[in-house]
C-alpha atoms as a PDB file:
ATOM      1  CA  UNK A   1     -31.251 131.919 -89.284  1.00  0.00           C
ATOM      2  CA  UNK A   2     -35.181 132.371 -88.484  1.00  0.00           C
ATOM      3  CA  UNK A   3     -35.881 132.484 -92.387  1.00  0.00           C
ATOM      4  CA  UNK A   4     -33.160 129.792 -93.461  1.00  0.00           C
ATOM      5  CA  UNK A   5     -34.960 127.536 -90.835  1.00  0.00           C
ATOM      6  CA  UNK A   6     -38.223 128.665 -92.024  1.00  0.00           C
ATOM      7  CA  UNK A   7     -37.511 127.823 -95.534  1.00  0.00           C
ATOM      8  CA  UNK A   8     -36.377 124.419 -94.489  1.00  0.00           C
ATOM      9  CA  UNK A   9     -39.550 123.197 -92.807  1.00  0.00           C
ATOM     10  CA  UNK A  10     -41.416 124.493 -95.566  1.00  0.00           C
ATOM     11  CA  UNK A  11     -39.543 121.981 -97.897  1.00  0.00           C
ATOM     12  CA  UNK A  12     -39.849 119.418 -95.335  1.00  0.00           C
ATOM     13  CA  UNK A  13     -43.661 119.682 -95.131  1.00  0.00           C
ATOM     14  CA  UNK A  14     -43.748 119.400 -98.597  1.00  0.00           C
ATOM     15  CA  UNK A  15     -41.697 116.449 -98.668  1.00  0.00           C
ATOM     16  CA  UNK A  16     -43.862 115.063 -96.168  1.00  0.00           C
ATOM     17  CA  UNK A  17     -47.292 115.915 -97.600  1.00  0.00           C
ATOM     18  CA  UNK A  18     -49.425 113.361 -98.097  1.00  0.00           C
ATOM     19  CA  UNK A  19     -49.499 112.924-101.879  1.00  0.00           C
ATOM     20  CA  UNK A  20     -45.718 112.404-101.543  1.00  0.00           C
ATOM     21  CA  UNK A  21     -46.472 109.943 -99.265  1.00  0.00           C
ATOM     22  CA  UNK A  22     -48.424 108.057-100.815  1.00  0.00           C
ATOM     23  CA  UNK A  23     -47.079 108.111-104.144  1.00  0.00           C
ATOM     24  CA  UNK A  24     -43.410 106.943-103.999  1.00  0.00           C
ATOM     25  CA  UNK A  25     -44.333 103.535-102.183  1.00  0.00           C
ATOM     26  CA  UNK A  26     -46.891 103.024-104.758  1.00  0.00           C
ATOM     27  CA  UNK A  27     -44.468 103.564-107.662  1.00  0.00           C
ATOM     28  CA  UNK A  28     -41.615 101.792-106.165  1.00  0.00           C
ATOM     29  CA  UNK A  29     -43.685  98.561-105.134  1.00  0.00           C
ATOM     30  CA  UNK A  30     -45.630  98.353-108.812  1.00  0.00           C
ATOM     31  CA  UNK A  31     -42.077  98.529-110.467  1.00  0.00           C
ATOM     32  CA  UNK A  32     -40.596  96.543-108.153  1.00  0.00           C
ATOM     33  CA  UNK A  33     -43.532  93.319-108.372  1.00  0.00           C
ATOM     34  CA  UNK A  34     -42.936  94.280-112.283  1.00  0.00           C
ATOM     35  CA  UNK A  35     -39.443  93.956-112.560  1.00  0.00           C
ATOM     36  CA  UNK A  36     -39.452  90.612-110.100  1.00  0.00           C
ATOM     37  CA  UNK A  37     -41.760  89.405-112.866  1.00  0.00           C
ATOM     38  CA  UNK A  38     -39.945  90.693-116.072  1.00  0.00           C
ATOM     39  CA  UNK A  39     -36.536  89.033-114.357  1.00  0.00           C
ATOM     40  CA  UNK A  40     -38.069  85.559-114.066  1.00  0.00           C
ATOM     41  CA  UNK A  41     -39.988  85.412-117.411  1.00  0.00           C
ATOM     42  CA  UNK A  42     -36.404  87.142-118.836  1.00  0.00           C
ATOM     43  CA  UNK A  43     -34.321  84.341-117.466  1.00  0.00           C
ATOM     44  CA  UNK A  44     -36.802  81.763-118.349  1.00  0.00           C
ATOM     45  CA  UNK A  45     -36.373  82.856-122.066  1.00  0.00           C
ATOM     46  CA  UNK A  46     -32.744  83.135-122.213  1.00  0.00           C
ATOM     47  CA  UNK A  47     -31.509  79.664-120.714  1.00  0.00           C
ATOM     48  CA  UNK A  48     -34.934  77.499-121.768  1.00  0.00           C
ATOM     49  CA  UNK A  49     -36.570  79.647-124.410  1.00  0.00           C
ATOM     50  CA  UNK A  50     -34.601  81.013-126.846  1.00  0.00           C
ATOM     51  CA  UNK A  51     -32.493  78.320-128.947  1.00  0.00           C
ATOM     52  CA  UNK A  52     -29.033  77.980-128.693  1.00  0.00           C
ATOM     53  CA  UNK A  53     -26.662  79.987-131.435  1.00  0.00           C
ATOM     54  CA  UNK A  54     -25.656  77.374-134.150  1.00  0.00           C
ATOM     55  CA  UNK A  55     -22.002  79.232-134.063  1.00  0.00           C
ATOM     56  CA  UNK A  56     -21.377  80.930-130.780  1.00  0.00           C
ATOM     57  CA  UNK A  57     -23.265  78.516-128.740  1.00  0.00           C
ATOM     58  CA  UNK A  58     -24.745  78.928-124.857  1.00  0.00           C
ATOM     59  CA  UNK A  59     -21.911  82.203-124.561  1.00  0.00           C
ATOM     60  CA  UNK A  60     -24.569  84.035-126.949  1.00  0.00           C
ATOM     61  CA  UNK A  61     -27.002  83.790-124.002  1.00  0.00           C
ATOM     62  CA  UNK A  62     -24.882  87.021-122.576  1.00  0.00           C
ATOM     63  CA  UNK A  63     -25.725  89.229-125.418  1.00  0.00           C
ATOM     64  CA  UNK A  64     -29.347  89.217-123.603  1.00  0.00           C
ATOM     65  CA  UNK A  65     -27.650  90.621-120.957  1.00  0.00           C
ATOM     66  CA  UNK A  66     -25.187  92.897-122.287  1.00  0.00           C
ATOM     67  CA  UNK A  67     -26.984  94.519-124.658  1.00  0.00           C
ATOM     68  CA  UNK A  68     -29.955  95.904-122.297  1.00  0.00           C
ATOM     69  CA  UNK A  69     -27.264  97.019-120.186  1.00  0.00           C
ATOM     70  CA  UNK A  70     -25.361  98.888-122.504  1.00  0.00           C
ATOM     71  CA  UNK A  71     -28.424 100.557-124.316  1.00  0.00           C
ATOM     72  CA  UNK A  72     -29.520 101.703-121.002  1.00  0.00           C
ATOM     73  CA  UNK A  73     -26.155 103.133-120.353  1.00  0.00           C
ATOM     74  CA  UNK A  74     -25.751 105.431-122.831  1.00  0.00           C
ATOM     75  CA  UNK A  75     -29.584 106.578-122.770  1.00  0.00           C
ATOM     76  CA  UNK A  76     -28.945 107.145-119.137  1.00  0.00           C
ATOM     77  CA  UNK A  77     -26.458 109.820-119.935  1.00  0.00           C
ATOM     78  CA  UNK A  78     -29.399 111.515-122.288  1.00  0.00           C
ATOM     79  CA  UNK A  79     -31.284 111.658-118.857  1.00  0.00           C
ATOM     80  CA  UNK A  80     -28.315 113.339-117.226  1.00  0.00           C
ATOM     81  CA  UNK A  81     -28.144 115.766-120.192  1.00  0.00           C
ATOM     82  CA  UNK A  82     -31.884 116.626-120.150  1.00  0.00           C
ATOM     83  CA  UNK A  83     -31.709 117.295-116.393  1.00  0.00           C
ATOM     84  CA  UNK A  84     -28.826 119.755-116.958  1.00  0.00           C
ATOM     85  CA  UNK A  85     -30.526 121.175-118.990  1.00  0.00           C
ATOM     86  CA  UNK A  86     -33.747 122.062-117.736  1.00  0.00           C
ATOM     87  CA  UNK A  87     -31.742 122.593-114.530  1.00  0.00           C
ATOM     88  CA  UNK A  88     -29.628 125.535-116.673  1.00  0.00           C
ATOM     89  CA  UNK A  89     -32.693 126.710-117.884  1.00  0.00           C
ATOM     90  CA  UNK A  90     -35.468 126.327-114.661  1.00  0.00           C
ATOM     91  CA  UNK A  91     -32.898 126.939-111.726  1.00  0.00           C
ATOM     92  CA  UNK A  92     -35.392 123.831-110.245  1.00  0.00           C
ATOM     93  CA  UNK A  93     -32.969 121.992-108.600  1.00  0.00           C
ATOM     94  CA  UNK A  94     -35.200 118.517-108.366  1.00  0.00           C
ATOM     95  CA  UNK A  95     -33.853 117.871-112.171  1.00  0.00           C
ATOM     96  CA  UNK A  96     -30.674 117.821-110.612  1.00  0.00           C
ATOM     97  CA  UNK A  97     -31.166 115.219-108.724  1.00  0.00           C
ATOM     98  CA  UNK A  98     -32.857 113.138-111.927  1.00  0.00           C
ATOM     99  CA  UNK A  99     -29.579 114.110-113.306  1.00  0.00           C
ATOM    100  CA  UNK A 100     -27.215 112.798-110.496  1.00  0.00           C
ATOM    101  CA  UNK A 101     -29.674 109.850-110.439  1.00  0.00           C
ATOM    102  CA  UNK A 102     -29.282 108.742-113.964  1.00  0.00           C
ATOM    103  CA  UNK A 103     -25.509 109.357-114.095  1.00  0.00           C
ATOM    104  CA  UNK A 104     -25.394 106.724-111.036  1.00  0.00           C
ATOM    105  CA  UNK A 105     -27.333 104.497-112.451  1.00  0.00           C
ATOM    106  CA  UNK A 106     -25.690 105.095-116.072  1.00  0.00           C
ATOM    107  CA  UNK A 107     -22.235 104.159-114.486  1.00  0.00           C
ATOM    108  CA  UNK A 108     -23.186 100.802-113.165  1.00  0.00           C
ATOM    109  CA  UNK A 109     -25.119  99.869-116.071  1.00  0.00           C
ATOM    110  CA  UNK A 110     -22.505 100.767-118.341  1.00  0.00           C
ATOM    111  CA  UNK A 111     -19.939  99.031-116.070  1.00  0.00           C
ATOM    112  CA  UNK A 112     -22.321  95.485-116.261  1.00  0.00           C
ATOM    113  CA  UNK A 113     -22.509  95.788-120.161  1.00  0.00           C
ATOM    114  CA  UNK A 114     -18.398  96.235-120.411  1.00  0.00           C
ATOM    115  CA  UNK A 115     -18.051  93.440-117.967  1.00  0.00           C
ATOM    116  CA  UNK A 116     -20.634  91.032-119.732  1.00  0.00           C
ATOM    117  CA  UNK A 117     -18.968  92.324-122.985  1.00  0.00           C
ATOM    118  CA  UNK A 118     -15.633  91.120-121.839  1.00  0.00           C
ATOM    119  CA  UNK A 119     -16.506  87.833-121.177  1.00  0.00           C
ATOM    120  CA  UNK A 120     -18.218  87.488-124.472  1.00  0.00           C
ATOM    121  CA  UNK A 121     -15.212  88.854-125.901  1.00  0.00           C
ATOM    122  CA  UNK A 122     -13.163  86.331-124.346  1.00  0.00           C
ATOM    123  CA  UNK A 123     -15.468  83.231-125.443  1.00  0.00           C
ATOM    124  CA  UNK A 124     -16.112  84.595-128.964  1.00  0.00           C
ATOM    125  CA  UNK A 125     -12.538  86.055-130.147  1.00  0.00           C
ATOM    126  CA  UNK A 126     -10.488  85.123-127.426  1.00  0.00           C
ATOM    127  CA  UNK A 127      -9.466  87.725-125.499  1.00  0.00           C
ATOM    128  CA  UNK A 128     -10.795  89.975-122.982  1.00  0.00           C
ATOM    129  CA  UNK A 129     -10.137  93.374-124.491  1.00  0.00           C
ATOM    130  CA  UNK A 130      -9.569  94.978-127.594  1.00  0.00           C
ATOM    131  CA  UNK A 131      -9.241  98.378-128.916  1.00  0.00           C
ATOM    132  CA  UNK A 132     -11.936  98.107-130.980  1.00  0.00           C
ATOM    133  CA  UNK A 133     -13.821 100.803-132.490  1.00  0.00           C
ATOM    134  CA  UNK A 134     -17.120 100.231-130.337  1.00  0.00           C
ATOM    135  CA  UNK A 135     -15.493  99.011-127.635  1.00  0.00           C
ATOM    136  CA  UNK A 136     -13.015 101.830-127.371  1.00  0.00           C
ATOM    137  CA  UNK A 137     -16.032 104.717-127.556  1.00  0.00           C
ATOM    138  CA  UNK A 138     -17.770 102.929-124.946  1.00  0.00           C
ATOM    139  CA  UNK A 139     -15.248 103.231-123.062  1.00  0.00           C
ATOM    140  CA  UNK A 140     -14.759 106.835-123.027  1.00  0.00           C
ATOM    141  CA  UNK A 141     -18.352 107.155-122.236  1.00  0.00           C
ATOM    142  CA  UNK A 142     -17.585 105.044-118.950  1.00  0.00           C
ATOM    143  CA  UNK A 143     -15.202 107.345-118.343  1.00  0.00           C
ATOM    144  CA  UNK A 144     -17.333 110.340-118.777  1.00  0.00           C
ATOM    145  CA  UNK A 145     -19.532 109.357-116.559  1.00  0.00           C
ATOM    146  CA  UNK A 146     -16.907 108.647-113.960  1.00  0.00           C
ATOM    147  CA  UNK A 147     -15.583 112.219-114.606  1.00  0.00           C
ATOM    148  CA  UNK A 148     -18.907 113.654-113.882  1.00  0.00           C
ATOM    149  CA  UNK A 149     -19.483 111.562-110.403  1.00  0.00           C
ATOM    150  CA  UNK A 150     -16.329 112.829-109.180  1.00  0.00           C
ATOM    151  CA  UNK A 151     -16.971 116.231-110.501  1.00  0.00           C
ATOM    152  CA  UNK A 152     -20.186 116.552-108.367  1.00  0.00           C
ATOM    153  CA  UNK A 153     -18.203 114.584-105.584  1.00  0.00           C
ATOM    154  CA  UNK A 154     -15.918 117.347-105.369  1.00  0.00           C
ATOM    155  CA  UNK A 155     -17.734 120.349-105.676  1.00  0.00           C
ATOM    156  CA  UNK A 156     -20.345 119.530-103.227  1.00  0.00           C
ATOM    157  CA  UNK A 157     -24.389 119.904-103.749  1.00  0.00           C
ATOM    158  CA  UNK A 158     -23.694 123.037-104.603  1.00  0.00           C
ATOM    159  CA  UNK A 159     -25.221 125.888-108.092  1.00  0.00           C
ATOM    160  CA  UNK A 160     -22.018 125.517-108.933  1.00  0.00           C
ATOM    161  CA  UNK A 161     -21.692 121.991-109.544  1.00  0.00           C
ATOM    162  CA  UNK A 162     -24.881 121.586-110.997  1.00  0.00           C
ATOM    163  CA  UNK A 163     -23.864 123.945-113.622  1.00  0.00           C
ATOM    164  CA  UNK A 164     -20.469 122.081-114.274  1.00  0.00           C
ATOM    165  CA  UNK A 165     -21.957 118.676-114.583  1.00  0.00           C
ATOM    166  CA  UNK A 166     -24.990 120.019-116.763  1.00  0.00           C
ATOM    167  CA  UNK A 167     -22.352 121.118-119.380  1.00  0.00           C
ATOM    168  CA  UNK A 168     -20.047 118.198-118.952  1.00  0.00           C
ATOM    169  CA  UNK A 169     -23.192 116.037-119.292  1.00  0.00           C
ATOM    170  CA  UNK A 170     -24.132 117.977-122.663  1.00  0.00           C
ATOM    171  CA  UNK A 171     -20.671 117.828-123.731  1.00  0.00           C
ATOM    172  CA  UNK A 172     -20.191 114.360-123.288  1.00  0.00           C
ATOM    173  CA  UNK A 173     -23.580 113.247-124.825  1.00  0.00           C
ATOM    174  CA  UNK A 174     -21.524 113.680-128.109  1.00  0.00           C
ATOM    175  CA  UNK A 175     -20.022 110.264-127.361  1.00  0.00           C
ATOM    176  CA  UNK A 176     -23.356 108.306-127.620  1.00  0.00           C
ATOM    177  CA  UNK A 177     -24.207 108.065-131.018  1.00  0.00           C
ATOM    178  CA  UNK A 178     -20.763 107.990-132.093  1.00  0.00           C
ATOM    179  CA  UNK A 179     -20.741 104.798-130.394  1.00  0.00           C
ATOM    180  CA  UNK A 180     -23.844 103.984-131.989  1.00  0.00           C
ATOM    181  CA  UNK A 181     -22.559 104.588-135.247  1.00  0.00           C
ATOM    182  CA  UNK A 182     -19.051 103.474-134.633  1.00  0.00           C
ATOM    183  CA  UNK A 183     -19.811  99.794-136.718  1.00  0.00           C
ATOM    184  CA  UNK A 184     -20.464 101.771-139.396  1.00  0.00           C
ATOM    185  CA  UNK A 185     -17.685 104.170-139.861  1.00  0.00           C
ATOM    186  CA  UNK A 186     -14.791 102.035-139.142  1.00  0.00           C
ATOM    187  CA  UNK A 187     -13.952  97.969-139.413  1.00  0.00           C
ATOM    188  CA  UNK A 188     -15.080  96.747-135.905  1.00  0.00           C
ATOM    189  CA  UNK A 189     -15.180  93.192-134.963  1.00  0.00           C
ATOM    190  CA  UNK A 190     -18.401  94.521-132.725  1.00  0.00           C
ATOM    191  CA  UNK A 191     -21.484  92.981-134.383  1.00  0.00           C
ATOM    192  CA  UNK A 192     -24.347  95.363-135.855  1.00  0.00           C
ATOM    193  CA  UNK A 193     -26.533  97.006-133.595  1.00  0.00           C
ATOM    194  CA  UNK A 194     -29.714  94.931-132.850  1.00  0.00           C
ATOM    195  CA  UNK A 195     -33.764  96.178-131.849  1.00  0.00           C
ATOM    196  CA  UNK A 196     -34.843  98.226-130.269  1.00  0.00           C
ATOM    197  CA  UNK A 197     -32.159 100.962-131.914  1.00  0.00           C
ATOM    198  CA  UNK A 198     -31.511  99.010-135.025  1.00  0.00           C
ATOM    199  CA  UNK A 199     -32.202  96.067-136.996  1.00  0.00           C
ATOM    200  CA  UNK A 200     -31.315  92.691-137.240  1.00  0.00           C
ATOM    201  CA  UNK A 201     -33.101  90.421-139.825  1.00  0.00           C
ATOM    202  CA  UNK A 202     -30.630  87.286-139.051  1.00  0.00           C
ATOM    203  CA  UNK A 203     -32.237  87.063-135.241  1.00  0.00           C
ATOM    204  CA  UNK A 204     -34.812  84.081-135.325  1.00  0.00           C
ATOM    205  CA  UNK A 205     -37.949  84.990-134.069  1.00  0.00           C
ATOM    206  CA  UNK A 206     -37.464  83.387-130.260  1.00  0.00           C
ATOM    207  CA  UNK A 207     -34.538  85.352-130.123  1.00  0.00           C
ATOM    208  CA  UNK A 208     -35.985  88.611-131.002  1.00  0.00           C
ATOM    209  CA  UNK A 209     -38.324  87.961-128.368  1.00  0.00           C
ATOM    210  CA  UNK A 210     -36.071  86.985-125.904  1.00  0.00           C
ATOM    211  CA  UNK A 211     -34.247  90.538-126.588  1.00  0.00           C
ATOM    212  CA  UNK A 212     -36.965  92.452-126.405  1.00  0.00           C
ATOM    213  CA  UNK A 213     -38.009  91.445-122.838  1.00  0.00           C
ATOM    214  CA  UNK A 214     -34.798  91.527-121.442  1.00  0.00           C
ATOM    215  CA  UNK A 215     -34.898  94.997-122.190  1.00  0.00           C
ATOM    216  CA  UNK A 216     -38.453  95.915-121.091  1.00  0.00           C
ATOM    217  CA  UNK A 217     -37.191  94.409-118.174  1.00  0.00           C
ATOM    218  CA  UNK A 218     -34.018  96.246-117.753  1.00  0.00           C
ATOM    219  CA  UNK A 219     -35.674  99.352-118.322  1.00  0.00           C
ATOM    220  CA  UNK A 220     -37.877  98.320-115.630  1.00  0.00           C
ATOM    221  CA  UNK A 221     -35.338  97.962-113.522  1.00  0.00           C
ATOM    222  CA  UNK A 222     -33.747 100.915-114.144  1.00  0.00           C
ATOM    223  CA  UNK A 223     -37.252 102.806-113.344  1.00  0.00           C
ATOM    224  CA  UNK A 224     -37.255 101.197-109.834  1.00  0.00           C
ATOM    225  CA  UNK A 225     -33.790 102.200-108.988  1.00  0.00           C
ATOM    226  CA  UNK A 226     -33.706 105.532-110.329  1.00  0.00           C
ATOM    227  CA  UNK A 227     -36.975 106.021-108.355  1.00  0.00           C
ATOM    228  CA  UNK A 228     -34.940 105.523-105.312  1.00  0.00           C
ATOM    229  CA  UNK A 229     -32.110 107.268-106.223  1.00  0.00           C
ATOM    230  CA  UNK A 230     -34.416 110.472-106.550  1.00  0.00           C
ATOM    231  CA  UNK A 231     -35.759 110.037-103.268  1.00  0.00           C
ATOM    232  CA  UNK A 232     -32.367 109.760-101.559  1.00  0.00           C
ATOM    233  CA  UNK A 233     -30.948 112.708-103.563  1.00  0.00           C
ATOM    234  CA  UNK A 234     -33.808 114.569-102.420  1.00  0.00           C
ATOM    235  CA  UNK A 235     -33.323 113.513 -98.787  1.00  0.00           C
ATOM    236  CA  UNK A 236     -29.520 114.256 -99.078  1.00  0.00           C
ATOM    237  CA  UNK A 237     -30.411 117.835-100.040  1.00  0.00           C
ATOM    238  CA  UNK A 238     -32.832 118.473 -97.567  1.00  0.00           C
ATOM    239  CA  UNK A 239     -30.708 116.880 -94.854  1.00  0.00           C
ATOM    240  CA  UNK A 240     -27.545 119.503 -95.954  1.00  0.00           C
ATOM    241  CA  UNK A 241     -30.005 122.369 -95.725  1.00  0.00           C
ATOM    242  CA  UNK A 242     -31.428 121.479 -92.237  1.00  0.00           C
ATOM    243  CA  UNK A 243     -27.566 120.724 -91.252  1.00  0.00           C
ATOM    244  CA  UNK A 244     -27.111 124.324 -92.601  1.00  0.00           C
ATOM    245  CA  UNK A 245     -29.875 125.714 -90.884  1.00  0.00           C
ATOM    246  CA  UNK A 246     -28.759 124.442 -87.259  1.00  0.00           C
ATOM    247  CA  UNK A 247     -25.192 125.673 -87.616  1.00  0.00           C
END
């Protein structure tokens, strides 16, 4: 008991030092005035800037959504991987929490892009859903990452479940450039991938721009929040071992 309760205040000074202190707020304010920015020049672009699509019309406006959203997604579930595997390798349980960060984050990313994507869908071919290739692999990723939330529900903050979702995260990082490469092994009604993980000569110029803020500032925004999401895993963990400690 003496040494469990020992061990916890030593993690909870170090939590508390002042370095720690100081250096989260910092972080999390600079992204934060950042992303505030990147959304308003972002939305600027998309419904003033860039011009409207000569066949689609103003429903192409959601691709500069949708497509930040879902790039972010799957390289979320790279993050999770890396953590699990560092984790597997270190035994330093802080890159499990970047891993149960990212997967949280990776899930409601993910979710946006298949949401946006549906509405496209239902503008652009007229329905909601279909089994397409793309469509169909993103899907499974979605539910990967479900899988691995309620896989680290269940089993608790424990070794144990960090081990389990570093290999499911490994496992299931197969998924992402299949998905990537989907348009190209099999007839898909999913357009070619676009910058920044591809090319796409046919985008005029204010377009291309447009993109490629939207994304800067999705990743932006995905920096903030996964910033927080540390710090709460990391409060989460210390708060189970002080429960611990007491009973």
């Amino acid at each position: 008991m003496a040494l469990a309760r020992q061990d916890t205040n030593v993690k909870r000074r170090d939590a508390s030092g002042p370095g720690q202190a100081e250096r989260f707020p910092i972080v999390s304010m600079v992204l934060l005035a950042l992303t505030f920015i990147g959304m308003m020049i972002s939305i600027w672009m998309i419904f003033l800037y860039a011009p409207t699509d000569a066949i689609e019309g103003d429903a192409q406006r959601i691709f500069y959504f949708h497509l930040p959203s879902a790039i972010i997604g799957m390289l979320s579930l790279g993050i999770v991987a890396l953590g699990g595997i560092v984790y597997l390798w270190k035994k330093d349980e802080r890159w499990d929490w970047v891993a149960r960060a990212a997967a949280e984050l990776g899930t409601v990313f993910l979710t946006f892009a298949l949401i946006t994507g549906s509405i496209w869908g239902r503008t652009t071919w007229g329905t909601w859903w279909t089994w397409d290739a793309r469509l169909t692999t993103t899907l499974i990723l979605w539910f990967i990452y479900i899988g691995y939330l309620m896989l680290r529900s269940y089993m608790g903050r424990t070794p144990a479940s960090a081990r389990a979702g570093a290999v499911l995260a490994i496992i299931g990082l197969i998924d992402v450039p299949i998905i990537y490469e989907s348009v190209n092994w099999w007839r898909t009604l999913h357009p070619q991938a676009v910058l920044p993980l591809g090319s796409s000569p046919q985008l005029p110029l204010e377009m291309l721009l447009t993109l490629v803020v939207a994304f800067i500032t999705f990743t932006l925004l995905f920096s903030f929040l996964m910033v927080q999401l540390y710090q709460l895993e990391k409060m989460q963990t210390l708060a189970q071992q002080l429960r611990a400690s007491v009973e």
